[in-house]
N, C-alpha and C. Protein backbone atom coordinates (compact mmCIF):
# COMPACT_ATOMS: atom_id res chain seq x y z
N UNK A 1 0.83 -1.20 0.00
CA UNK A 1 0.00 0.00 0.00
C UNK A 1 0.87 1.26 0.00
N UNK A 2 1.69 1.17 0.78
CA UNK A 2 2.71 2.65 0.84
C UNK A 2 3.37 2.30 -0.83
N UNK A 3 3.96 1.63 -1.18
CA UNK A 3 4.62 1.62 -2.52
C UNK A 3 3.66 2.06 -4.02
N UNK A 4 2.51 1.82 -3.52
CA UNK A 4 1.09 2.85 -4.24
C UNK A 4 1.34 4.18 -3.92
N UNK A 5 0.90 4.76 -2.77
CA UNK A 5 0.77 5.84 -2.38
C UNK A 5 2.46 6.62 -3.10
N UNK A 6 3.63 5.78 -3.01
CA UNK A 6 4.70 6.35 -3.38
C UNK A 6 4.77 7.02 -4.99
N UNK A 7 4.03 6.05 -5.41
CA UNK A 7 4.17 5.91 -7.28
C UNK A 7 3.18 6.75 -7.29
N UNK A 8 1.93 6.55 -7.29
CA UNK A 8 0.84 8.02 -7.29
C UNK A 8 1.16 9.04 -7.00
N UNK A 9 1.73 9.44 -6.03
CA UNK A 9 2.15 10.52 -6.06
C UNK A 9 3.41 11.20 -7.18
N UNK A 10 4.45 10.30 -6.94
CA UNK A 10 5.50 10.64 -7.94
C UNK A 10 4.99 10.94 -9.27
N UNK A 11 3.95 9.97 -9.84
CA UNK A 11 3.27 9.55 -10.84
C UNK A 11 2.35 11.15 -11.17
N UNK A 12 1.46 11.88 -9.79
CA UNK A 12 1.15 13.06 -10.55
C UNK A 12 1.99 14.03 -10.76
N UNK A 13 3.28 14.41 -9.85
CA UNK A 13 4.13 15.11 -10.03
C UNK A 13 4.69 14.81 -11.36
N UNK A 14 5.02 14.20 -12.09
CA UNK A 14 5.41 13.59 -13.28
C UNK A 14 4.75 14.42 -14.06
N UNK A 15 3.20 14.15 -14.19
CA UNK A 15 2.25 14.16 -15.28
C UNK A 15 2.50 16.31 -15.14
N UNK A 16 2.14 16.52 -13.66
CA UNK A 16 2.55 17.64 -13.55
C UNK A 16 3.38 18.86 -14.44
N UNK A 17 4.85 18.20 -14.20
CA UNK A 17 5.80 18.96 -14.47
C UNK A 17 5.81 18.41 -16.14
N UNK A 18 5.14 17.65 -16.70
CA UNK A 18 4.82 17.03 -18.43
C UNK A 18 4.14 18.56 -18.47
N UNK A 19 2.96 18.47 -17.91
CA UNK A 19 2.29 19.83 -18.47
C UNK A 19 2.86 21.09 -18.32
N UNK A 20 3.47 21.28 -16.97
CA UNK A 20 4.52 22.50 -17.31
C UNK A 20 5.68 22.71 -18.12
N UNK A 21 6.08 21.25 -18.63
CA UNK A 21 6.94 21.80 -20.20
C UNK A 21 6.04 22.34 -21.37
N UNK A 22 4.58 21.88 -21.10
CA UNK A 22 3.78 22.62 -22.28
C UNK A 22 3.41 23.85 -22.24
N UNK A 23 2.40 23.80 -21.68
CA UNK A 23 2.23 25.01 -20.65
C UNK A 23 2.31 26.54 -20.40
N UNK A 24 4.05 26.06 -19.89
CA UNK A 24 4.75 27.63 -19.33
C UNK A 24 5.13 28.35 -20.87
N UNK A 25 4.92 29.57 -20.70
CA UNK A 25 5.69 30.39 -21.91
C UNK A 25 6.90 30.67 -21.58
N UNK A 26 7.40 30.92 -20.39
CA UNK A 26 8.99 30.73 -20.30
C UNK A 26 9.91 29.75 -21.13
N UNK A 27 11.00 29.75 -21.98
CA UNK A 27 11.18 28.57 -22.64
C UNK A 27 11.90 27.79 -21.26
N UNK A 28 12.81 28.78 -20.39
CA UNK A 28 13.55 28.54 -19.63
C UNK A 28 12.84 27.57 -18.29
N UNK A 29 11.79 28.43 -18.33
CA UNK A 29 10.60 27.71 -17.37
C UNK A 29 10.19 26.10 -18.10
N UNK A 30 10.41 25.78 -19.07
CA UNK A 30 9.74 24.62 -19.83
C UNK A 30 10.65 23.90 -19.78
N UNK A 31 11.74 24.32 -19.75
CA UNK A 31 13.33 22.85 -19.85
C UNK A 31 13.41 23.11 -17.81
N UNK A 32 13.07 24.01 -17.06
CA UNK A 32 13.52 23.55 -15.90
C UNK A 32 12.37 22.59 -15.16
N UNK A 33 10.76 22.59 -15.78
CA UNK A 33 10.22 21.77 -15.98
C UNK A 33 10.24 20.41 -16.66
N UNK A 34 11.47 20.41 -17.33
CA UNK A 34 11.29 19.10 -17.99
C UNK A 34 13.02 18.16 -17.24
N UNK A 35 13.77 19.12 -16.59
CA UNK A 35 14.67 18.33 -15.63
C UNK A 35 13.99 17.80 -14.44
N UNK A 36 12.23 18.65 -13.86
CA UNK A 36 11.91 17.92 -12.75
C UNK A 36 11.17 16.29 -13.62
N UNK A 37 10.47 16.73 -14.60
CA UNK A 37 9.95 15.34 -14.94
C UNK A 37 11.68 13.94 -15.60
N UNK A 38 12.47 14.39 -15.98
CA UNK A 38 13.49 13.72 -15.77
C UNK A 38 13.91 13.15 -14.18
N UNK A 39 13.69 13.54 -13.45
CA UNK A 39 13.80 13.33 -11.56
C UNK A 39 12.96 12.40 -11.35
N UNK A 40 11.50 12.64 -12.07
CA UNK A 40 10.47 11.88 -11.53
C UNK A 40 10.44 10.87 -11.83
N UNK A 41 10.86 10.24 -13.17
CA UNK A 41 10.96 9.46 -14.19
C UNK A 41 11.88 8.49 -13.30
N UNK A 42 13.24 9.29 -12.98
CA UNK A 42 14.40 8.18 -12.28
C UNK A 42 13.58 7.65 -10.90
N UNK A 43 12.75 8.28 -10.28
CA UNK A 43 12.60 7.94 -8.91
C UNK A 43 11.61 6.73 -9.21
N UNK A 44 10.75 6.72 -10.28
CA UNK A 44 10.06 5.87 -10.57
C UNK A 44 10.55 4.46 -11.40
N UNK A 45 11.59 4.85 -12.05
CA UNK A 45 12.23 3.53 -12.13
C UNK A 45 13.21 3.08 -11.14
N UNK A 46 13.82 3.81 -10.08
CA UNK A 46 14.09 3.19 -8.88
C UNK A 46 12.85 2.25 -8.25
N UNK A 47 11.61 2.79 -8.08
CA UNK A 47 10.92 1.74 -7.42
C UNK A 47 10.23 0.34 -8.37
N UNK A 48 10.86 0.25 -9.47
CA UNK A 48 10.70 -0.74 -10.37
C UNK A 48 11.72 -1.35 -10.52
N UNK A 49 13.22 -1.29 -9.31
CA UNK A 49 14.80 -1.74 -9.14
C UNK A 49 15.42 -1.49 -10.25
N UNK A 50 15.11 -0.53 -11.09
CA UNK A 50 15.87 -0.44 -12.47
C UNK A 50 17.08 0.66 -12.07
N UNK A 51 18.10 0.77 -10.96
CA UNK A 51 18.60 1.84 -10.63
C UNK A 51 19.85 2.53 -11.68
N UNK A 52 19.87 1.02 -12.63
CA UNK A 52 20.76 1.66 -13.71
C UNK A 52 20.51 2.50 -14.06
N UNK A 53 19.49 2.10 -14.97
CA UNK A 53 18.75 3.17 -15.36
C UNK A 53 18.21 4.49 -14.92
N UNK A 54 17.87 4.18 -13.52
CA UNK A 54 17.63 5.55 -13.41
C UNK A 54 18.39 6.87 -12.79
N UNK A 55 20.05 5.58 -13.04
CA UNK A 55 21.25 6.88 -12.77
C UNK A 55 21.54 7.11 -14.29
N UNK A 56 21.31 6.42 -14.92
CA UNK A 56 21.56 6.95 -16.37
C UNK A 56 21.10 8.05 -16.77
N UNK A 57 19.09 8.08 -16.80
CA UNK A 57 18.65 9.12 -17.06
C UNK A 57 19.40 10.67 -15.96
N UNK A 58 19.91 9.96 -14.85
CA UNK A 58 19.64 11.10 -13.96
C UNK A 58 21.29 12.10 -14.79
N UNK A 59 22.29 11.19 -14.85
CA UNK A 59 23.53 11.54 -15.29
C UNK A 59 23.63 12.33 -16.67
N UNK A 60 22.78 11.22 -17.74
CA UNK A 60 23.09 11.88 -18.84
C UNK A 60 22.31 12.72 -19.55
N UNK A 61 21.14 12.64 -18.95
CA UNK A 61 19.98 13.35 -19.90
C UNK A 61 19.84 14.83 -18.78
N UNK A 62 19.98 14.72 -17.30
CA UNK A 62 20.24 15.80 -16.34
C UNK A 62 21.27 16.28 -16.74
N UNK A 63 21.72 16.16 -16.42
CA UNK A 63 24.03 16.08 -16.54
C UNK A 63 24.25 16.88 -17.51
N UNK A 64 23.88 16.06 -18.58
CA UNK A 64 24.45 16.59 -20.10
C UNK A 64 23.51 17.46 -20.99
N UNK A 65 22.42 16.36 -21.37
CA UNK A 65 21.45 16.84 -22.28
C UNK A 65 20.91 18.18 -21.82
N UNK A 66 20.27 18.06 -20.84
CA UNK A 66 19.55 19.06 -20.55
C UNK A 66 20.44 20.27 -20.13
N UNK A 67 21.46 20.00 -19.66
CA UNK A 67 22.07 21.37 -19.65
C UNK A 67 22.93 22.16 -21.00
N UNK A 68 22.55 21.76 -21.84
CA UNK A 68 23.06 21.27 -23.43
C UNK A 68 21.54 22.59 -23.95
N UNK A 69 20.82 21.91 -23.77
CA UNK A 69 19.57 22.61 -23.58
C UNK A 69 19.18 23.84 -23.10
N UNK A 70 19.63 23.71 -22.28
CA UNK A 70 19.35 25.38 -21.14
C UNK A 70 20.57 26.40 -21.88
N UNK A 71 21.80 26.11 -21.85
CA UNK A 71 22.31 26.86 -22.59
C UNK A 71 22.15 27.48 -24.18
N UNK A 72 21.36 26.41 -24.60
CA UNK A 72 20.82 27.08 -25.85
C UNK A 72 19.86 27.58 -26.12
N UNK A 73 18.84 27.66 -25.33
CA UNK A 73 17.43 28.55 -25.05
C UNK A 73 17.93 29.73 -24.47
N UNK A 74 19.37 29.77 -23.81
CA UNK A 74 19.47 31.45 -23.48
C UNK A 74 19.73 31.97 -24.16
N UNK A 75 20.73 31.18 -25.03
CA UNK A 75 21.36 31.96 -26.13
C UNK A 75 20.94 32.21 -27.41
N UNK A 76 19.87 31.69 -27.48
CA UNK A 76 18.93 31.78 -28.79
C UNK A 76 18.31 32.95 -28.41
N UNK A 77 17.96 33.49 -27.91
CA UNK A 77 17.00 35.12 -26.84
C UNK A 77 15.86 34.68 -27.90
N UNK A 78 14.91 33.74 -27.58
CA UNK A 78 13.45 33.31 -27.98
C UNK A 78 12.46 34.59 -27.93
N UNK A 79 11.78 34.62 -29.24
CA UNK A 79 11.16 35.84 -28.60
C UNK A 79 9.78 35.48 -28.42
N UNK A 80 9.49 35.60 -27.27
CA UNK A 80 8.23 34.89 -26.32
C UNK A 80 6.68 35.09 -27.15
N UNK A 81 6.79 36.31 -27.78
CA UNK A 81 5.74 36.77 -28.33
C UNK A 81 5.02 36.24 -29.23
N UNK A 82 6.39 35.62 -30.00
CA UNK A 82 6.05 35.11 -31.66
C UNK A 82 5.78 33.34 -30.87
N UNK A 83 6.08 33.16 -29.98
CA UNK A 83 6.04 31.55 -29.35
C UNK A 83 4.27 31.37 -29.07
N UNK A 84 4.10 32.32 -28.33
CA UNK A 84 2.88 32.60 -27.76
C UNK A 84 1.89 32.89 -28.90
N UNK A 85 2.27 33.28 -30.09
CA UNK A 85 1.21 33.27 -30.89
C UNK A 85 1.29 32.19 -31.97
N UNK A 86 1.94 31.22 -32.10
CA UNK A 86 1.96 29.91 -32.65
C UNK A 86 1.34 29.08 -31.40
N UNK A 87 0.97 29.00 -30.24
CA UNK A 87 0.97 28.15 -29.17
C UNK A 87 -0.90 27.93 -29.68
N UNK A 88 -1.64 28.16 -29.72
CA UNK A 88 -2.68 27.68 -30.58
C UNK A 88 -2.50 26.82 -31.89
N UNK A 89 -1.87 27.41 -32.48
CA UNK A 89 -1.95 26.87 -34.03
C UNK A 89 -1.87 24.97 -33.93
N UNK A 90 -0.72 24.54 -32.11
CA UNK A 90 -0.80 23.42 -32.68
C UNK A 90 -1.64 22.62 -31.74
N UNK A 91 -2.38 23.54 -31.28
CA UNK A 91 -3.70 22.79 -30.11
C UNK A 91 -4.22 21.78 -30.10
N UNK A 92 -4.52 21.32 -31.69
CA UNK A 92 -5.72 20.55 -32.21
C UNK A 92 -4.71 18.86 -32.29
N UNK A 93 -3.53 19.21 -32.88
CA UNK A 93 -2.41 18.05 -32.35
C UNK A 93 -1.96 17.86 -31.00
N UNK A 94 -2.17 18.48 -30.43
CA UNK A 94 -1.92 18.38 -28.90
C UNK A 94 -2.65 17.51 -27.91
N UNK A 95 -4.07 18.19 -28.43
CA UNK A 95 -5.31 17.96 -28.08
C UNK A 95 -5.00 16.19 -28.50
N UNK A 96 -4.84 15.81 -29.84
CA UNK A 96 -5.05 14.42 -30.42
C UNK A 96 -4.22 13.66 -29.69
N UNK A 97 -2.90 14.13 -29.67
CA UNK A 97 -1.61 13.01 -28.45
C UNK A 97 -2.13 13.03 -27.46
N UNK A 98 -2.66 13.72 -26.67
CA UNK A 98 -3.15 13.81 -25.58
C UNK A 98 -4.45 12.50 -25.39
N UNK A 99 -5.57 12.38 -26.43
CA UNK A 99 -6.21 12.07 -26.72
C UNK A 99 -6.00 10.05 -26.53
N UNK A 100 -4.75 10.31 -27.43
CA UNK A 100 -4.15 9.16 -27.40
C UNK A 100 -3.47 8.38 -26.38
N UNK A 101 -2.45 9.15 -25.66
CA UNK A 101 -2.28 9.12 -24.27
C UNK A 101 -2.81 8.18 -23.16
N UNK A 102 -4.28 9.47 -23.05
CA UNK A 102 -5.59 9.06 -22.00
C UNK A 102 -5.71 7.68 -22.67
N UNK A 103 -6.15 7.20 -24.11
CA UNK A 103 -6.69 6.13 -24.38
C UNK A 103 -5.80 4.63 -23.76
N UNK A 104 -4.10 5.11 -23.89
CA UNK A 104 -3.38 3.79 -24.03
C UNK A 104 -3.58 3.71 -22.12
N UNK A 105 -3.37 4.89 -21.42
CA UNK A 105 -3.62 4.79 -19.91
C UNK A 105 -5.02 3.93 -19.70
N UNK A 106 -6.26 4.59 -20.46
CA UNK A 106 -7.62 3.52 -19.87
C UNK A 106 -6.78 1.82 -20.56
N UNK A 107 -6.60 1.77 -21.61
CA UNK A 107 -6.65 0.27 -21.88
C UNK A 107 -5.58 -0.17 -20.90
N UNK A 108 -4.51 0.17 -20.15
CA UNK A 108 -4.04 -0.51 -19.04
C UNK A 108 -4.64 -0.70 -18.06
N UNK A 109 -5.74 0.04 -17.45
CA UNK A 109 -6.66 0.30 -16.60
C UNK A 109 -7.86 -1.39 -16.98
N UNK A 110 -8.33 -0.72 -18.53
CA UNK A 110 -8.83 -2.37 -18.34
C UNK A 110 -8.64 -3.74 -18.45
N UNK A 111 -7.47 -3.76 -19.41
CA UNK A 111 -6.57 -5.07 -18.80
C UNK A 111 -6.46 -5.43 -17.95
N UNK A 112 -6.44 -4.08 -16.71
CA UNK A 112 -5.90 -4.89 -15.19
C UNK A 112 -7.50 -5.35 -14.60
N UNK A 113 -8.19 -4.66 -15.15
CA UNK A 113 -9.62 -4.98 -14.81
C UNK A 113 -10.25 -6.35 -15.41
N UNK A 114 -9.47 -6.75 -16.39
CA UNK A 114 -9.91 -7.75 -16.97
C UNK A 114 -9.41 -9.51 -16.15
N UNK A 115 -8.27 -8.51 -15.57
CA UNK A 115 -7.73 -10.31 -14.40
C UNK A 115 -6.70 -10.77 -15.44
N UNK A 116 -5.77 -10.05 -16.32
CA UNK A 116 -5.11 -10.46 -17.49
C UNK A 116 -3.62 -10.93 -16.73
N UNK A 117 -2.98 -11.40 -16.75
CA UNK A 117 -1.70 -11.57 -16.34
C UNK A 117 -0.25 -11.03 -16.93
N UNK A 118 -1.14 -9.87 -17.58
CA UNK A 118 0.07 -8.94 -18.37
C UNK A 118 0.60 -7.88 -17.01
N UNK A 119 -0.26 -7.58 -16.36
CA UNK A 119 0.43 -6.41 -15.33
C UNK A 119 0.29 -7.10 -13.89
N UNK A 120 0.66 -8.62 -14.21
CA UNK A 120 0.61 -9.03 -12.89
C UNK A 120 2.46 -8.40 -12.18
N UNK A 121 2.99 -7.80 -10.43
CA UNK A 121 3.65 -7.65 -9.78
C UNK A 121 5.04 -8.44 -10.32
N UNK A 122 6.01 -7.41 -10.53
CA UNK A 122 7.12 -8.64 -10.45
C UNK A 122 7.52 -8.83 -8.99
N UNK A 123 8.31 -9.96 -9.38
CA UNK A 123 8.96 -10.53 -8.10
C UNK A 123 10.20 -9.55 -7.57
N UNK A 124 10.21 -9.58 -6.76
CA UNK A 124 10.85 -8.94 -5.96
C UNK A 124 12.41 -9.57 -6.12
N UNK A 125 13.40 -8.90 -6.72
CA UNK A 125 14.54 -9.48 -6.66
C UNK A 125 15.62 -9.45 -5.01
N UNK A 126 16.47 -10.56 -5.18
CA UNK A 126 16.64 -10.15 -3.82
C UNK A 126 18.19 -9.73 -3.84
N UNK A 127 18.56 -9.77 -2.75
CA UNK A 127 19.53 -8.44 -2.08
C UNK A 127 20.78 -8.63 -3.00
N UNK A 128 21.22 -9.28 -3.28
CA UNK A 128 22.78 -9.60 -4.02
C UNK A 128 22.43 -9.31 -5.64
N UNK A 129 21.18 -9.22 -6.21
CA UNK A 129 21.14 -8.87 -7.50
C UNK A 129 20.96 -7.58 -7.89
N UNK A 130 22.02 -7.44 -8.95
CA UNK A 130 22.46 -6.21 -9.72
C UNK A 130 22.08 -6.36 -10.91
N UNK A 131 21.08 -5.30 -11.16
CA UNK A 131 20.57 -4.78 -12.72
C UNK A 131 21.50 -4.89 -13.52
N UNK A 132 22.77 -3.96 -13.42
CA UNK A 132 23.63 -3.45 -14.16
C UNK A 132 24.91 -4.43 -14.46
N UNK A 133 24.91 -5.44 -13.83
CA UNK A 133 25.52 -6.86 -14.08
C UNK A 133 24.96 -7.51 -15.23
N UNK A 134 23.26 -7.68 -14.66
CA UNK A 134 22.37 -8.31 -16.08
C UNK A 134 21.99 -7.98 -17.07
N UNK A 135 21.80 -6.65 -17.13
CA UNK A 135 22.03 -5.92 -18.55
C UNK A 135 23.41 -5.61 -18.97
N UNK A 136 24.53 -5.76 -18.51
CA UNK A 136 25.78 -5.78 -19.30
C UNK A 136 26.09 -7.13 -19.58
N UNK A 137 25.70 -8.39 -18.93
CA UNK A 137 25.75 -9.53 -19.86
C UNK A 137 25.25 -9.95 -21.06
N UNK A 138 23.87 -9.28 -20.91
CA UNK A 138 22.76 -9.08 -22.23
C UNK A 138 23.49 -8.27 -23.33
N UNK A 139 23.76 -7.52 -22.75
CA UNK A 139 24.24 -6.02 -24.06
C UNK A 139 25.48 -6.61 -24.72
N UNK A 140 26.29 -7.66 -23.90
CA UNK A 140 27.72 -7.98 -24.39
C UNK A 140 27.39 -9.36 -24.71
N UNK A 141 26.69 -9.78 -25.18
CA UNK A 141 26.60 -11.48 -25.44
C UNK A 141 25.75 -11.27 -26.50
N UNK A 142 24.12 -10.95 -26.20
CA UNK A 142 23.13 -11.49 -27.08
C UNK A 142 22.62 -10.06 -28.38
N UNK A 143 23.12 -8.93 -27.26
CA UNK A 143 22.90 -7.93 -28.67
C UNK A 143 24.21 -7.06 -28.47
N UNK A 144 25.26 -7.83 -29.05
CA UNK A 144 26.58 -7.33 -28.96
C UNK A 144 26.81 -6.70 -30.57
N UNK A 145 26.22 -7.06 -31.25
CA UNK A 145 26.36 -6.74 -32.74
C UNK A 145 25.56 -5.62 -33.08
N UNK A 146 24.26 -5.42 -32.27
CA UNK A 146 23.81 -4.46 -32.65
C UNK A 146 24.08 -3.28 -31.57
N UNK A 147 24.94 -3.78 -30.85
CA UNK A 147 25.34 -2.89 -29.61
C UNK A 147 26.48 -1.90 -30.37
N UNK A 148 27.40 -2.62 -31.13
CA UNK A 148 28.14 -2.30 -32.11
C UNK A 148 27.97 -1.47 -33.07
N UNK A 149 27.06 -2.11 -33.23
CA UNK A 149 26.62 -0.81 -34.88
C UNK A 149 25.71 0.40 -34.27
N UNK A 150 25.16 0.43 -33.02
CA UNK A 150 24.93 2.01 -32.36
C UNK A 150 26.18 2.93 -31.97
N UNK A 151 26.96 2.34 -31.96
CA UNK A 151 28.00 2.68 -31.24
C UNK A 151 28.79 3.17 -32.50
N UNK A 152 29.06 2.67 -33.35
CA UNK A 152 29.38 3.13 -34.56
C UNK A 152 28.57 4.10 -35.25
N UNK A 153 27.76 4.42 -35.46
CA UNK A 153 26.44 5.07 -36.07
C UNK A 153 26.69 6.71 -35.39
N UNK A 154 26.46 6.39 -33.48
CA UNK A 154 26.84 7.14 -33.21
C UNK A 154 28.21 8.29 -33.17
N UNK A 155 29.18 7.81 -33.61
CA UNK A 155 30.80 8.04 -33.61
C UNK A 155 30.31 8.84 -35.02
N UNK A 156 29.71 7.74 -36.06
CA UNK A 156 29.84 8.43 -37.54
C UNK A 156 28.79 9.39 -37.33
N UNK A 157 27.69 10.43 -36.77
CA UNK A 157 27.25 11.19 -36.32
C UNK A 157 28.11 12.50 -35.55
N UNK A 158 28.78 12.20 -35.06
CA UNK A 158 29.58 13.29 -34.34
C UNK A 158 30.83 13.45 -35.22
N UNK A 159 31.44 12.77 -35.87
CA UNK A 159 31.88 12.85 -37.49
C UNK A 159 31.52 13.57 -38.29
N UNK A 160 30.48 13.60 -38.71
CA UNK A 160 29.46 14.63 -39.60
C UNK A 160 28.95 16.14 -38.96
N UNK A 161 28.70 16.13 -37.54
CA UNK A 161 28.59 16.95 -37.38
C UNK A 161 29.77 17.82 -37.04
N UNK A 162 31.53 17.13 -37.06
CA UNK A 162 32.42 18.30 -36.75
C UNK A 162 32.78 18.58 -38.53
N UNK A 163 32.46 17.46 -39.11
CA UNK A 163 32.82 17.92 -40.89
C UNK A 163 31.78 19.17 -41.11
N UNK A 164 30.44 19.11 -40.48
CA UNK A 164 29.84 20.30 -41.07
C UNK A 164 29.88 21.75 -40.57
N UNK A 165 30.41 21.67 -39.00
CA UNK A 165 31.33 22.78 -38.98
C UNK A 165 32.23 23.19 -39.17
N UNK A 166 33.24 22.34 -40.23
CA UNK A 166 34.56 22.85 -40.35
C UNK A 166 34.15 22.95 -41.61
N UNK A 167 33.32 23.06 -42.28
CA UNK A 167 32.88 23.06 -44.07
C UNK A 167 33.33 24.92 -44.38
N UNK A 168 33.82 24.68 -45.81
CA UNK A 168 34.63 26.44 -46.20
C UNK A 168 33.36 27.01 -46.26
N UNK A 169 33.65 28.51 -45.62
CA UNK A 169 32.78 29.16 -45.86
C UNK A 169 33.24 31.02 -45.43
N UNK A 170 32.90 31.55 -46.15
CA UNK A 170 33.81 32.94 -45.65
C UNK A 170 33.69 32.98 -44.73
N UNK A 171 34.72 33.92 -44.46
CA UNK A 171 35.36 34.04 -43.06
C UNK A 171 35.94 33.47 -41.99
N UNK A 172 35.93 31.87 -42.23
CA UNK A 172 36.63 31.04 -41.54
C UNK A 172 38.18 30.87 -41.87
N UNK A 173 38.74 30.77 -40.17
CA UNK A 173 40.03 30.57 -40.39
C UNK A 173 40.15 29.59 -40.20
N UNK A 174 40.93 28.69 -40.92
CA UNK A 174 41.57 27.16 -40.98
C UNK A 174 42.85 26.86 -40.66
N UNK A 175 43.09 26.13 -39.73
CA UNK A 175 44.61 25.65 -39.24
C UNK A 175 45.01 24.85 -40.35
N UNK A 176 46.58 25.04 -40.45
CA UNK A 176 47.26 24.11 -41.36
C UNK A 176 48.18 23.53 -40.25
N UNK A 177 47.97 22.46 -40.09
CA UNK A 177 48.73 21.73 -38.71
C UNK A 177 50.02 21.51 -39.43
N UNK A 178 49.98 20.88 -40.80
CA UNK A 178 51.49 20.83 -40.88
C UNK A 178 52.31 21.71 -40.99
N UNK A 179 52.14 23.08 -41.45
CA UNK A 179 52.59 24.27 -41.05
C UNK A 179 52.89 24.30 -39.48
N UNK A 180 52.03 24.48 -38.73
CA UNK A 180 52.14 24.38 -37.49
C UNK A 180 53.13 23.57 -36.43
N UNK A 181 53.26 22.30 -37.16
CA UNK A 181 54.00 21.57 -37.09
C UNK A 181 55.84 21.71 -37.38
N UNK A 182 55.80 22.32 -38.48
CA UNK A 182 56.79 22.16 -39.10
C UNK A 182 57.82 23.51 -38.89
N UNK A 183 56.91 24.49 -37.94
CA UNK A 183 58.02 25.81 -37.80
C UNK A 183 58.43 25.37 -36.86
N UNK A 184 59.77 26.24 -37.12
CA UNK A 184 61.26 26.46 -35.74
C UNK A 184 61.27 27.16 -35.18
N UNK A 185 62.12 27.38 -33.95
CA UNK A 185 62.13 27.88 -33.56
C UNK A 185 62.80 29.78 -33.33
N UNK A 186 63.91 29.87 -34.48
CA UNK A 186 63.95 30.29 -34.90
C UNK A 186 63.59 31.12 -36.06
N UNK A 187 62.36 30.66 -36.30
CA UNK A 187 61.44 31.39 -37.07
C UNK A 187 60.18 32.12 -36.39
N UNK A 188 60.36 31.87 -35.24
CA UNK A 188 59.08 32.45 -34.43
C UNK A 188 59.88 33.24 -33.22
N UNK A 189 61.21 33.03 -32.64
CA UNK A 189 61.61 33.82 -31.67
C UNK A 189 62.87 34.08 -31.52
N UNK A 190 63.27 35.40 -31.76
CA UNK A 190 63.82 36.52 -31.70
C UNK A 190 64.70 37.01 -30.23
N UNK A 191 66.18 36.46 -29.94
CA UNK A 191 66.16 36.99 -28.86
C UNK A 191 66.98 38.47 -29.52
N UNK A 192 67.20 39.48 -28.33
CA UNK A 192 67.38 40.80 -28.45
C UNK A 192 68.26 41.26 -27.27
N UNK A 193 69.09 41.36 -27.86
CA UNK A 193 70.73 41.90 -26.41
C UNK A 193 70.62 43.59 -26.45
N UNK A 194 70.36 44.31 -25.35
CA UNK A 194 70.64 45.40 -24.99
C UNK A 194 71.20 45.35 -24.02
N UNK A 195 71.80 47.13 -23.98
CA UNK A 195 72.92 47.35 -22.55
C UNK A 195 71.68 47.74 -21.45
N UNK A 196 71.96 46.88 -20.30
CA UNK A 196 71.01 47.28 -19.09
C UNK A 196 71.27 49.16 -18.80
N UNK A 197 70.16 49.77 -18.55
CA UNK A 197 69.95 50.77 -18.43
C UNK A 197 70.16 51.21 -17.37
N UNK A 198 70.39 52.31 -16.51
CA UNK A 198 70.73 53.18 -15.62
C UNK A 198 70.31 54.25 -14.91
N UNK A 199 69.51 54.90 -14.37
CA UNK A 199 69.16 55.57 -13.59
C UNK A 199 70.38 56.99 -13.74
């Protein structure tokens, strides 16, 4: 009963801080709303023992992403006005996910009503077992190949994106490393003998 009361609650705070990323017209207000529903998210897969996971989300999507995020909503200077008057236009899609949402929440609702054994309790693992043991045996044995080719995919992604900022374009200055490389020292420094001076 308390492990209800725990998740319901977490569970509206969640749904909560979902609607205050929509919501707020602050953009700043909408990503510091969407690091609390990142919080809520981890606390809730803590009580489902997934704690990998929910130091993952807390590390990399807190940590990194989202502050990845916040720095670029300041620096973009959003202008609230023109936000606020598109914030209708996409109501009617909003309205429909939303729509959709509510629907997939009731059909869990009546599954469980139905006595189905899809959302029956897991078992309770006990004290010596580690998530993060059993999903790194999984990840390195049975989907090691496709563990591989994300991992690659990803690399060739951050590849592309430093080729497309280094792409010619006026005004960029370009290092020539082998230049860089290849001067002496005597071509860059100059010593200079004078008579010490006197008072």
């Amino acid at each position: 009963m308390f492990e209800l009361i725990i998740f319901f609650g977490f569970a509206t705070v969640l749904v909560c801080a979902a609607l205050g990323v929509i919501i707020s017209r602050n953009p700043i207000h909408s990503v510091m709303f969407l690091v609390l529903s990142f919080f809520t998210s981890a606390i809730l897969w803590l009580l489902l023992e997934a704690e990998f996971l929910a130091m993952t989300l807390v590390l990399v999507y807190v940590g990194a992403v989202m502050v990845l995020f916040l720095f670029v909503v300041m620096m973009l200077n959003i202008d609230t006005s023109t936000v606020r008057s598109h914030f209708m236009r996409y109501a009617p899609l909003g309205v429909l996910v939303a729509l959709i949402g509510v629907g997939e929440v009731w059909s869990v609702f009546w599954l469980r009503s139905e006595g189905l054994s899809t959302l029956a309790k897991p078992v309770a693992a006990p004290a010596d077992y580690s998530n993060t043991a059993e999903l790194g045996a999984v990840l390195y044995t049975e989907h090691v190949y496709a563990f591989e080719l994300a991992s690659f995919v990803l690399l060739l992604a951050i590849i592309a994106a430093i080729v497309l900022t280094m792409r010619r374009r006026p005004g960029l200055k370009v290092q020539d490393i082998g230049k860089q490389v290849a001067v002496k020292r005597d071509d860059r420094l100059r010593i200079v003998k004078m008579k010490a001076e006197t008072e």
